[in-house]
C-alpha atoms as a PDB file:
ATOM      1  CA  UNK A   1      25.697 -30.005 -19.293  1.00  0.00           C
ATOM      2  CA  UNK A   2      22.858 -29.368 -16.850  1.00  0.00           C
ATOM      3  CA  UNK A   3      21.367 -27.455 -14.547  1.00  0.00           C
ATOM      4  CA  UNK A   4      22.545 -24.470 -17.067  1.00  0.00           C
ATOM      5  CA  UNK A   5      24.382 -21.576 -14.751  1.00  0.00           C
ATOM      6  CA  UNK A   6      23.272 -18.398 -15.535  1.00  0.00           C
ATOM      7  CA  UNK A   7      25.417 -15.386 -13.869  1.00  0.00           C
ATOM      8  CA  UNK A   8      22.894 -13.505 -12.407  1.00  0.00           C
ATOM      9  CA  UNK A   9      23.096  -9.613 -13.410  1.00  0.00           C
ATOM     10  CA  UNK A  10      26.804 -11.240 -14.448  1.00  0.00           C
ATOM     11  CA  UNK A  11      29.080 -12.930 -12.309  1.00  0.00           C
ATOM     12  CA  UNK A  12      27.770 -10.144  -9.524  1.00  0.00           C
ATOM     13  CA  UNK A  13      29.434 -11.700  -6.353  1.00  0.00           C
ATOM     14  CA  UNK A  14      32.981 -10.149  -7.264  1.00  0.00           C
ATOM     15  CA  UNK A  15      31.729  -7.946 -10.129  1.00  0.00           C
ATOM     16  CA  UNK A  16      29.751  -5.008 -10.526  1.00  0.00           C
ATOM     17  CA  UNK A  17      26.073  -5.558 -11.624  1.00  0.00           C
ATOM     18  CA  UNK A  18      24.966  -5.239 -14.832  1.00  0.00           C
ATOM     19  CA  UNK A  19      28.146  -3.999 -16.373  1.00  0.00           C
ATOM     20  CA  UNK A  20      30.244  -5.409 -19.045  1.00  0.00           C
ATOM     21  CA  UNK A  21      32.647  -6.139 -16.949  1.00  0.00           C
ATOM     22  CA  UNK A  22      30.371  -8.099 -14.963  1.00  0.00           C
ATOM     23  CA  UNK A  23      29.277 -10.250 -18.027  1.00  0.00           C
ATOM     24  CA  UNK A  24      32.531 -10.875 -19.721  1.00  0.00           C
ATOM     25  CA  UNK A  25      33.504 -11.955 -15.972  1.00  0.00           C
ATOM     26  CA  UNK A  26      31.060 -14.516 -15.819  1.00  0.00           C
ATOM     27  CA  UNK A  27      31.317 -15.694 -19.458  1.00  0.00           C
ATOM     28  CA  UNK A  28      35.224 -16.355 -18.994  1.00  0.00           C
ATOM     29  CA  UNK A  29      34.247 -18.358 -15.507  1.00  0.00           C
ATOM     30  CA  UNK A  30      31.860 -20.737 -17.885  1.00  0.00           C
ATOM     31  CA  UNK A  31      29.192 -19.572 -17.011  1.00  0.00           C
ATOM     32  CA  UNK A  32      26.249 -20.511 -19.965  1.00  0.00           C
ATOM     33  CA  UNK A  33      24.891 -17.217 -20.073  1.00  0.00           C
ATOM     34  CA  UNK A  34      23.804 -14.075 -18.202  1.00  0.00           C
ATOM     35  CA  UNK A  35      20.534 -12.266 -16.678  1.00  0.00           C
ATOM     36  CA  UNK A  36      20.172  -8.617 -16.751  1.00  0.00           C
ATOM     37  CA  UNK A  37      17.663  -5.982 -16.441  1.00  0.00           C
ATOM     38  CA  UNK A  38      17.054  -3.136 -18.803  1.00  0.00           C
ATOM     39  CA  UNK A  39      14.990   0.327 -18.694  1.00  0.00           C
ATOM     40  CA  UNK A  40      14.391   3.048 -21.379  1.00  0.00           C
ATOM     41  CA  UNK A  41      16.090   6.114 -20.973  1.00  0.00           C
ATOM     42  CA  UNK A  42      14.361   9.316 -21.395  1.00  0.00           C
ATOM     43  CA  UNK A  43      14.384   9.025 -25.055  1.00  0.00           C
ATOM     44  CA  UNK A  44      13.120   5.889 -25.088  1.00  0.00           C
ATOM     45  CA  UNK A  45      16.599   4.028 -25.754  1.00  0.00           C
ATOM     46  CA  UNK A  46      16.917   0.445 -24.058  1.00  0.00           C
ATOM     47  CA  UNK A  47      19.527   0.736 -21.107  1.00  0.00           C
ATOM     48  CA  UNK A  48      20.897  -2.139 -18.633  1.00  0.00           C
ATOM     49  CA  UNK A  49      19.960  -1.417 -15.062  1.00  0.00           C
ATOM     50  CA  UNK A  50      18.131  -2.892 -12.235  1.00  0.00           C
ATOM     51  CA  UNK A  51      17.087   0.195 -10.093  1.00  0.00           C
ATOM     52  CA  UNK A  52      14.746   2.837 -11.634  1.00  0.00           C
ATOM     53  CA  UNK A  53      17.187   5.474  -9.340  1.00  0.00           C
ATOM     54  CA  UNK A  54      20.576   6.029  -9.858  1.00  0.00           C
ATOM     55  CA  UNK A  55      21.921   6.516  -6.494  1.00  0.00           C
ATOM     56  CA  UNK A  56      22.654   2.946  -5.330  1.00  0.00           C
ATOM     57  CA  UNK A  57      24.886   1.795  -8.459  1.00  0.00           C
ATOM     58  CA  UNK A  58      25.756   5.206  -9.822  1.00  0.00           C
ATOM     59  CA  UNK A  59      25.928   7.137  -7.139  1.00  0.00           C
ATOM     60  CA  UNK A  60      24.183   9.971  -7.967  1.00  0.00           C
ATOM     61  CA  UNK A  61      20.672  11.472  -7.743  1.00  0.00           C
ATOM     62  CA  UNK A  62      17.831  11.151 -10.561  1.00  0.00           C
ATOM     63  CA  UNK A  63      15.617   8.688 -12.568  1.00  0.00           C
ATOM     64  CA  UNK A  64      16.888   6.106 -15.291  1.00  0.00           C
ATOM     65  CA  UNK A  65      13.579   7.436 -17.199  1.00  0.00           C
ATOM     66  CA  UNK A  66      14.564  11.449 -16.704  1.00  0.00           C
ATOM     67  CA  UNK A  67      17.658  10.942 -18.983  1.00  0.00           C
ATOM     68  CA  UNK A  68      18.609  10.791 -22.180  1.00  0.00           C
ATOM     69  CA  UNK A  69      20.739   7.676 -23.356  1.00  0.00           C
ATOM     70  CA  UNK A  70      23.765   9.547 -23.936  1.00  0.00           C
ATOM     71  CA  UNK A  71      24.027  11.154 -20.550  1.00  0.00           C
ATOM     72  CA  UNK A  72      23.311   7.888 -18.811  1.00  0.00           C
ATOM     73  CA  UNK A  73      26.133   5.598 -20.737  1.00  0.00           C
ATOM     74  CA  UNK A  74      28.360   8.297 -18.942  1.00  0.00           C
ATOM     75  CA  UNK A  75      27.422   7.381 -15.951  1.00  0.00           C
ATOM     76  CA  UNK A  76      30.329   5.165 -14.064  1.00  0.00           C
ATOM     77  CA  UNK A  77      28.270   1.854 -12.570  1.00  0.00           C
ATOM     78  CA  UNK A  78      31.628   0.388 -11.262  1.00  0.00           C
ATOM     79  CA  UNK A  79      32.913   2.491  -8.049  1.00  0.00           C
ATOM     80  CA  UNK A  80      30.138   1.881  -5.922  1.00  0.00           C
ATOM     81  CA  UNK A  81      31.499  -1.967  -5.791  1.00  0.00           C
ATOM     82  CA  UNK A  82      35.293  -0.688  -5.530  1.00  0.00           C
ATOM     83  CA  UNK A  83      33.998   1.044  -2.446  1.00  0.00           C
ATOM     84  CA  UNK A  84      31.741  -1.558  -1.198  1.00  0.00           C
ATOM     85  CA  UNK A  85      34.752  -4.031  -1.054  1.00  0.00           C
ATOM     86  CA  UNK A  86      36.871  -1.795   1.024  1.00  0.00           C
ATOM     87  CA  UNK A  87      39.175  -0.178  -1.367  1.00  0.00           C
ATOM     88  CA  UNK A  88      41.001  -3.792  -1.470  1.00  0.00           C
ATOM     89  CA  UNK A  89      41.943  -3.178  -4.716  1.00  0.00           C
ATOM     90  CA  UNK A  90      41.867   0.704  -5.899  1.00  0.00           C
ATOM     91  CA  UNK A  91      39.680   1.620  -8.316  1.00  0.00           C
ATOM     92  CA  UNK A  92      39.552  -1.794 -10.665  1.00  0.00           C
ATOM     93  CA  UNK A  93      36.082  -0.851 -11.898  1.00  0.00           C
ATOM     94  CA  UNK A  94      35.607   2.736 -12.171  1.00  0.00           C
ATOM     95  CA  UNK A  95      35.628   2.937 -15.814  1.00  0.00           C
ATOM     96  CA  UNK A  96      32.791   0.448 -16.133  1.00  0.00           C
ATOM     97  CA  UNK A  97      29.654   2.743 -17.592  1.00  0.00           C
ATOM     98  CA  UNK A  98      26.049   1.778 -17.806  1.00  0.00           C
ATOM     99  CA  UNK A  99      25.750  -0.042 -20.983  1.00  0.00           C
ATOM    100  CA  UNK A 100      22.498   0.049 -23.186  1.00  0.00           C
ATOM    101  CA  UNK A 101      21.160  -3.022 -24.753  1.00  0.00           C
ATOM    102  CA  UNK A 102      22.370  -2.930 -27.994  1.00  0.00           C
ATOM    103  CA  UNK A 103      26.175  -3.226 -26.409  1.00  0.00           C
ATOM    104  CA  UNK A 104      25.406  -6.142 -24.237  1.00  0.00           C
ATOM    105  CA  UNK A 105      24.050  -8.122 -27.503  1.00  0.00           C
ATOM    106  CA  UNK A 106      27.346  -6.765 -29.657  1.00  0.00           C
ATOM    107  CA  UNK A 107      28.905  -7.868 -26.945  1.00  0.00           C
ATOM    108  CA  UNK A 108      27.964 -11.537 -27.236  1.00  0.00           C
ATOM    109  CA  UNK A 109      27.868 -11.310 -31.278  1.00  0.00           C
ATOM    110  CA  UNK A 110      30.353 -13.345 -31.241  1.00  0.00           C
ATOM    111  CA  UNK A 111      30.604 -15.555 -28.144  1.00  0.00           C
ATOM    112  CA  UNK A 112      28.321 -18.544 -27.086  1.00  0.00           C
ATOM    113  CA  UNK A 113      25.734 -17.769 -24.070  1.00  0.00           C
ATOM    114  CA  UNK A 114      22.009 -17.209 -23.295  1.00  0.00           C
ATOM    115  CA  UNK A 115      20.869 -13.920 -22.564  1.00  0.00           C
ATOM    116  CA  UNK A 116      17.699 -13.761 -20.251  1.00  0.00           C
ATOM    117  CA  UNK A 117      16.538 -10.134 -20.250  1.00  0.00           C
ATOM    118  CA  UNK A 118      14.199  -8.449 -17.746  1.00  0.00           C
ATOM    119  CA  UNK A 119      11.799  -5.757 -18.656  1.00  0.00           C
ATOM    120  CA  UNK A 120      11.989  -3.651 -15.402  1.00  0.00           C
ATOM    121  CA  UNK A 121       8.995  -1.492 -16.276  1.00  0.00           C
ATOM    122  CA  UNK A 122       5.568  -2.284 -17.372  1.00  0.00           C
ATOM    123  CA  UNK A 123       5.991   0.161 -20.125  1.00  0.00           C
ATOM    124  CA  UNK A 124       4.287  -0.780 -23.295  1.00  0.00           C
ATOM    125  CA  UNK A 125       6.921   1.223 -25.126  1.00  0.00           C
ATOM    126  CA  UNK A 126       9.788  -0.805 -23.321  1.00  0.00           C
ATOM    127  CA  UNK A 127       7.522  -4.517 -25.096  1.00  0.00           C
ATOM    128  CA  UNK A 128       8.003  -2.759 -28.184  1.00  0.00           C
ATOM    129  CA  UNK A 129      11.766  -1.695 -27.791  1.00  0.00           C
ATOM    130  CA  UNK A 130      13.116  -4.818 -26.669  1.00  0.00           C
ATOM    131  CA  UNK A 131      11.157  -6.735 -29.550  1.00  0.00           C
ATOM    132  CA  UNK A 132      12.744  -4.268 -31.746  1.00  0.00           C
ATOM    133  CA  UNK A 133      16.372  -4.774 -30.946  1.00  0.00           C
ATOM    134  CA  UNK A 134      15.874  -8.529 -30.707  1.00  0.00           C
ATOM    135  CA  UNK A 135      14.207  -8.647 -34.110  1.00  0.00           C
ATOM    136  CA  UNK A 136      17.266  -6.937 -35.988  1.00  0.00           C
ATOM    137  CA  UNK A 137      20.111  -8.709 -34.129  1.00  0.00           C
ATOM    138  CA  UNK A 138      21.997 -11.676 -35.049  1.00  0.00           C
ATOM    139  CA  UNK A 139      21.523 -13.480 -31.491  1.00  0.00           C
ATOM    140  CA  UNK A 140      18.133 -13.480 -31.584  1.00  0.00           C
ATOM    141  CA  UNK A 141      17.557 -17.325 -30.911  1.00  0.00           C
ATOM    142  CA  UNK A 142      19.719 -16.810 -27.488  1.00  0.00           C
ATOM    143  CA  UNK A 143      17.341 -14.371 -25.718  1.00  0.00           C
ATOM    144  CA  UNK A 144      14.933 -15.010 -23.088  1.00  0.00           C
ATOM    145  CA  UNK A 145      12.621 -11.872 -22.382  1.00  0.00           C
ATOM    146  CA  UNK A 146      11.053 -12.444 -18.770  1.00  0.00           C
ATOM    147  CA  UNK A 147       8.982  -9.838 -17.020  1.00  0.00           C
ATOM    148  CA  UNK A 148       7.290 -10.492 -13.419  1.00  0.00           C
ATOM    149  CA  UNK A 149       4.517  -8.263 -15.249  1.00  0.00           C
ATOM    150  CA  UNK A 150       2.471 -10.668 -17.606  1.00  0.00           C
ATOM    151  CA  UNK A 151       1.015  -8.342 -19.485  1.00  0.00           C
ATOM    152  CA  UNK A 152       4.728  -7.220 -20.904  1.00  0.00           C
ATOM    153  CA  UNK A 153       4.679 -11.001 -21.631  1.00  0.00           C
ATOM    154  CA  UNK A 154       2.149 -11.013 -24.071  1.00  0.00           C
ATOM    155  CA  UNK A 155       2.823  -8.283 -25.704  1.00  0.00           C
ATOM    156  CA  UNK A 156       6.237  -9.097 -26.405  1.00  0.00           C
ATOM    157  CA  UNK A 157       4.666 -12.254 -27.797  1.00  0.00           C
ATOM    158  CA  UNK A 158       1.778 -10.498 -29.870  1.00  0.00           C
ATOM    159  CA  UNK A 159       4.845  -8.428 -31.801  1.00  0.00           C
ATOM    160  CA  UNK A 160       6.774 -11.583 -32.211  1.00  0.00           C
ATOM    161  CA  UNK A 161       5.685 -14.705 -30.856  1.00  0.00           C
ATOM    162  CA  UNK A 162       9.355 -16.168 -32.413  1.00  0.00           C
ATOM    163  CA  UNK A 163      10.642 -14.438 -29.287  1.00  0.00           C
ATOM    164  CA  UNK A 164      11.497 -16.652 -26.278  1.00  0.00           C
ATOM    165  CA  UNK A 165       9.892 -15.651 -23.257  1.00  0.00           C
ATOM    166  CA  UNK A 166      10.036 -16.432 -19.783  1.00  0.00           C
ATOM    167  CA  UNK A 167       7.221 -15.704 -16.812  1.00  0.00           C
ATOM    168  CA  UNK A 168       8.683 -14.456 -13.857  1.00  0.00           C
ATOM    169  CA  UNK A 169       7.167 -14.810 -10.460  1.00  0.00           C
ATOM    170  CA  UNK A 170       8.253 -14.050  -6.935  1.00  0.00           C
ATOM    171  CA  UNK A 171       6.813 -15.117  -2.856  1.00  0.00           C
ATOM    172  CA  UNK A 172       4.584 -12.862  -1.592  1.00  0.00           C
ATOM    173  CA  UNK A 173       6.188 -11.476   1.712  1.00  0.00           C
ATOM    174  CA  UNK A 174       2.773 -10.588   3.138  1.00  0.00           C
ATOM    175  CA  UNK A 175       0.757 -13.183   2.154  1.00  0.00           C
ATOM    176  CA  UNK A 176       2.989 -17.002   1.505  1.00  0.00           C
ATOM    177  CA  UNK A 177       1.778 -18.300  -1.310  1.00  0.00           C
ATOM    178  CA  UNK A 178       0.028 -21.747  -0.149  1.00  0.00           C
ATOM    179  CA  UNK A 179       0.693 -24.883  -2.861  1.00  0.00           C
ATOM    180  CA  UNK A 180      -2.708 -24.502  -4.769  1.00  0.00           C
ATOM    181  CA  UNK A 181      -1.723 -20.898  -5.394  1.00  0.00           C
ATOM    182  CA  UNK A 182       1.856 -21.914  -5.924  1.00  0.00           C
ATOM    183  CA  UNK A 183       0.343 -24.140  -8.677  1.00  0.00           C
ATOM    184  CA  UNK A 184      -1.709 -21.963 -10.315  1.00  0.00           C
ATOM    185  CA  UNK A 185       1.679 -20.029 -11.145  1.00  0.00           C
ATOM    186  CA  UNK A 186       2.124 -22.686 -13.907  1.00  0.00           C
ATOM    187  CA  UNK A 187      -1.305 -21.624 -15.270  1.00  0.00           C
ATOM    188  CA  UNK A 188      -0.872 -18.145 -15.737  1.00  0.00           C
ATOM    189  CA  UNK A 189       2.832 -18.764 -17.140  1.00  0.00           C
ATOM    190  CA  UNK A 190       0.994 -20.663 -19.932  1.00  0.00           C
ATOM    191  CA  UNK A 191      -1.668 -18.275 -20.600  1.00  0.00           C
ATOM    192  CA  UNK A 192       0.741 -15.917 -21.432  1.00  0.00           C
ATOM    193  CA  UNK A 193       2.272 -17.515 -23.809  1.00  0.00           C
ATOM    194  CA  UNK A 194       5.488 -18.099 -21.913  1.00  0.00           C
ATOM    195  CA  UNK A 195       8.090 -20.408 -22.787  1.00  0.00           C
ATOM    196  CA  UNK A 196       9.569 -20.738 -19.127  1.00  0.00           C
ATOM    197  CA  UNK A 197       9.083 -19.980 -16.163  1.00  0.00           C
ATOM    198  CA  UNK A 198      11.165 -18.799 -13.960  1.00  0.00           C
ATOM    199  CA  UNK A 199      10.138 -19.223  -9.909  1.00  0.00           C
ATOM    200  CA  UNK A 200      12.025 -17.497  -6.958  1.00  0.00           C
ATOM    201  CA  UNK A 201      13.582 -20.529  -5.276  1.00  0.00           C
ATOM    202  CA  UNK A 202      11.494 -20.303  -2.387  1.00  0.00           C
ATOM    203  CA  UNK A 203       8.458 -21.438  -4.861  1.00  0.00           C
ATOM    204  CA  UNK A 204      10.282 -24.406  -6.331  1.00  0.00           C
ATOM    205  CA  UNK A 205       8.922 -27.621  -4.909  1.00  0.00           C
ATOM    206  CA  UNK A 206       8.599 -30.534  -6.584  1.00  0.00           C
ATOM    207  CA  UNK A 207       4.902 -30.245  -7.657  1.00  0.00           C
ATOM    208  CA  UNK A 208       5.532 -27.129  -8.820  1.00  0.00           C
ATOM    209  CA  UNK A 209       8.213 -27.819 -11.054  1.00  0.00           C
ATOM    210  CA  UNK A 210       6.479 -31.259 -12.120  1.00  0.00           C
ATOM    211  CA  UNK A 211       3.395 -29.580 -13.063  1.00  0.00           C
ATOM    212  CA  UNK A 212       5.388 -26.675 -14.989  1.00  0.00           C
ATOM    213  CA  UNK A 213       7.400 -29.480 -17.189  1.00  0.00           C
ATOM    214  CA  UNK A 214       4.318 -31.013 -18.196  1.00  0.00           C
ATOM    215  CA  UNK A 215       2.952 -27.869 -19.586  1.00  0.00           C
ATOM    216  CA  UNK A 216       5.861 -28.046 -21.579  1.00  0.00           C
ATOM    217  CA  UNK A 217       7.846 -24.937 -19.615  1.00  0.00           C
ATOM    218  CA  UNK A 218      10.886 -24.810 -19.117  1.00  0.00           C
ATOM    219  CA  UNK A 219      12.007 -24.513 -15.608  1.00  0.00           C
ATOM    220  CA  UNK A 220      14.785 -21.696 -13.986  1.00  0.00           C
ATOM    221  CA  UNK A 221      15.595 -20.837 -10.590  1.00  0.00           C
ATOM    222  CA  UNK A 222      16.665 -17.974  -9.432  1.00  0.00           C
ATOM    223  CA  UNK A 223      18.690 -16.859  -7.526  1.00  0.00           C
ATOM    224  CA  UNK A 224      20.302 -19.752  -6.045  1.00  0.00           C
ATOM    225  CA  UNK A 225      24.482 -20.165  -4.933  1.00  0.00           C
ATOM    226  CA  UNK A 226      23.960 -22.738  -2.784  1.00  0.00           C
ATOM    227  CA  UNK A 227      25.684 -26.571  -4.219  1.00  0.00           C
ATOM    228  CA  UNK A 228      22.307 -28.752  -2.909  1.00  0.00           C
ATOM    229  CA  UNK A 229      20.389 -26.952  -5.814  1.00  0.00           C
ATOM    230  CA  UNK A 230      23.131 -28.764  -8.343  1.00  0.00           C
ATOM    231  CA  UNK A 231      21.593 -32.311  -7.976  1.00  0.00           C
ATOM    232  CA  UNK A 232      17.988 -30.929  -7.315  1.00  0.00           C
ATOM    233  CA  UNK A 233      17.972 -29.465 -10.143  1.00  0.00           C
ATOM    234  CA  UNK A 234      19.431 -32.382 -12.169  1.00  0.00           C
ATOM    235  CA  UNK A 235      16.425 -34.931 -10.375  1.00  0.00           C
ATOM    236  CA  UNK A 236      13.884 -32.418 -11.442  1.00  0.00           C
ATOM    237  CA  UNK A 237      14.361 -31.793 -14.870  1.00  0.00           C
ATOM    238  CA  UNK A 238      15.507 -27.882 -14.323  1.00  0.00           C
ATOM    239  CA  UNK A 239      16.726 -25.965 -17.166  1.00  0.00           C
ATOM    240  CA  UNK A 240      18.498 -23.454 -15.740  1.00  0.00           C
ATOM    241  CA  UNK A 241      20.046 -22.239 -12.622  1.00  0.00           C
ATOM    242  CA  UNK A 242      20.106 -18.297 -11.873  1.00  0.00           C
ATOM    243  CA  UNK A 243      23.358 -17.458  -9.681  1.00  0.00           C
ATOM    244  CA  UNK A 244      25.098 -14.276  -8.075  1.00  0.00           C
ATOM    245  CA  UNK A 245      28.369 -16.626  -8.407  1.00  0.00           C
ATOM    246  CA  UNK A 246      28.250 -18.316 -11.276  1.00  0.00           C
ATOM    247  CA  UNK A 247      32.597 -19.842 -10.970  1.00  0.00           C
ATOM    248  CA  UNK A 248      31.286 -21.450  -7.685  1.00  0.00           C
ATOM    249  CA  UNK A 249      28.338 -22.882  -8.675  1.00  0.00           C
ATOM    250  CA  UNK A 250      30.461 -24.330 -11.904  1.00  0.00           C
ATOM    251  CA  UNK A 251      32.394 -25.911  -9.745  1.00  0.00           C
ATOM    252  CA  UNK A 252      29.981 -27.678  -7.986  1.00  0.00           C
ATOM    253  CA  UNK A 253      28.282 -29.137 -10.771  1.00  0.00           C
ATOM    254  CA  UNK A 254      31.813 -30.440 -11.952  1.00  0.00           C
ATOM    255  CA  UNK A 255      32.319 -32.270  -8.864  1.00  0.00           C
ATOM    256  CA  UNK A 256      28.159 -33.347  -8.813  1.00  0.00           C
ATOM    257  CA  UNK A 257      29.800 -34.705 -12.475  1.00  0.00           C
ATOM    258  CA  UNK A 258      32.418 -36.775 -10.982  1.00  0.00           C
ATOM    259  CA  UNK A 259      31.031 -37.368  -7.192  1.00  0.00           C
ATOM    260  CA  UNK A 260      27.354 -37.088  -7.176  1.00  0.00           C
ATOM    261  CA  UNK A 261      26.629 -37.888  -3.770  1.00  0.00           C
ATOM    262  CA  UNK A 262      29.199 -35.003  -2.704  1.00  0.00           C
ATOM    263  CA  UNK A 263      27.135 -32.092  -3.429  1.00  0.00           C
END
């Protein structure tokens, strides 16, 4: 069924980020799979988190990368959202912990579900991690690497070009990025060796996304919760659809299934 819906950092809108909890969430709400980011820890052990600081989901000071693996899988990733929502219901995630890599892909071991993974540092070390754990798991045909850093791309590539990758580009708040520039996107995607490419939503016209499919990329939007990107999507040939809320957008594209003109 298409556009795929992808929960974005899990099903985030009523789960905490990048937890567990947060994927198994969005897996049970149908979701087709699940973007996350991951770091290296101090000793250089793959870890799921989108800030480099701690403070904002783990409320406490320090650096990802000034800890050791061990100490940061301790760390509980779940009250800031408890707190965030008012206290409406006590303390439901406060025994979620920051998860490393390897438990997110034991985690889907056994359960359908794409996995698109985000290298949030340009570390060369982090290429060569990743690769690592992807080469010696089971899953390995289910995971998208993406990196807004193209470099990370091709080296993920030059240690295993089996790897799926994905390009990863963002608007330029400064500067709009006019349509020639917005094309040339596509170019450097497929320079790197990319598989797909996956364009903030604000870069997604049609030219762009026409131009990307026939350079033979795959297309994925993030992040979009709004139901007019159902049908886009669908007319455009889009792969994949990158959501905060994944149950919602499911439900759209089961009514776009039944009443197409609806959504």
């Amino acid at each position: 069924m298409t556009p795929l819906i992808i929960g974005h950092r899990g099903a985030s809108a009523v789960a905490p980020e990048n937890t567990l909890a947060a994927f198994e969430l969005a897996m049970r709400q149908g979701a087709d799979g699940i973007e996350f980011d991951v770091r290296l820890s101090a000793d250089g052990v793959p870890v799921v988190i989108h800030d480099a600081a701690l403070s904002r989901t783990g409320s406490i000071k320090g650096l990802v990368a000034k800890l050791p693996a061990a100490e940061l899988q301790r760390i509980d990733v779940g009250s800031w959202f408890d707190r965030r929502r008012g206290g409406q219901i006590e303390a439901e995630f406060s025994n979620e912990k920051l998860p490393s890599l390897q438990q997110v892909i034991d985690l889907f071991s056994d359960r359908h579900g794409l996995l698109y993974l985000e290298m949030k540092s340009n570390e060369d070390r982090l290429a060569a991690q990743v690769a690592l754990a992807i080469q010696q798991c089971s899953i390995s045909e289910r995971i998208i690497v993406s990196s807004f850093n193209i470099p990370s791309i091709k080296q993920v590539k030059r240690i295993n070009p089996g790897i799926r990758t994905a390009a990863l580009f963002e608007p330029r708040v400064s500067r709009p990025l006019n349509l020639v520039n917005r094309m040339k996107l596509v170019n450097i995607a497929r320079t790197s060796g990319a598989d797909e490419i996956a364009l903030h939503h604000s870069l997604a016209g049609n030219r762009v996304v026409e131009k990307a499919r026939r350079s033979q990329l795959d297309v994925v939007i993030w992040t979009v919760d709004h139901p007019q990107w159902i049908n886009r999507a669908r007319a455009l040939g889009i792969k994949a659809l990158i959501t905060n809320d994944p149950a919602a957008m499911i439900r759209y594209r089961n009514r776009a299934n039944k009443h197409p003109a609806t959504v």
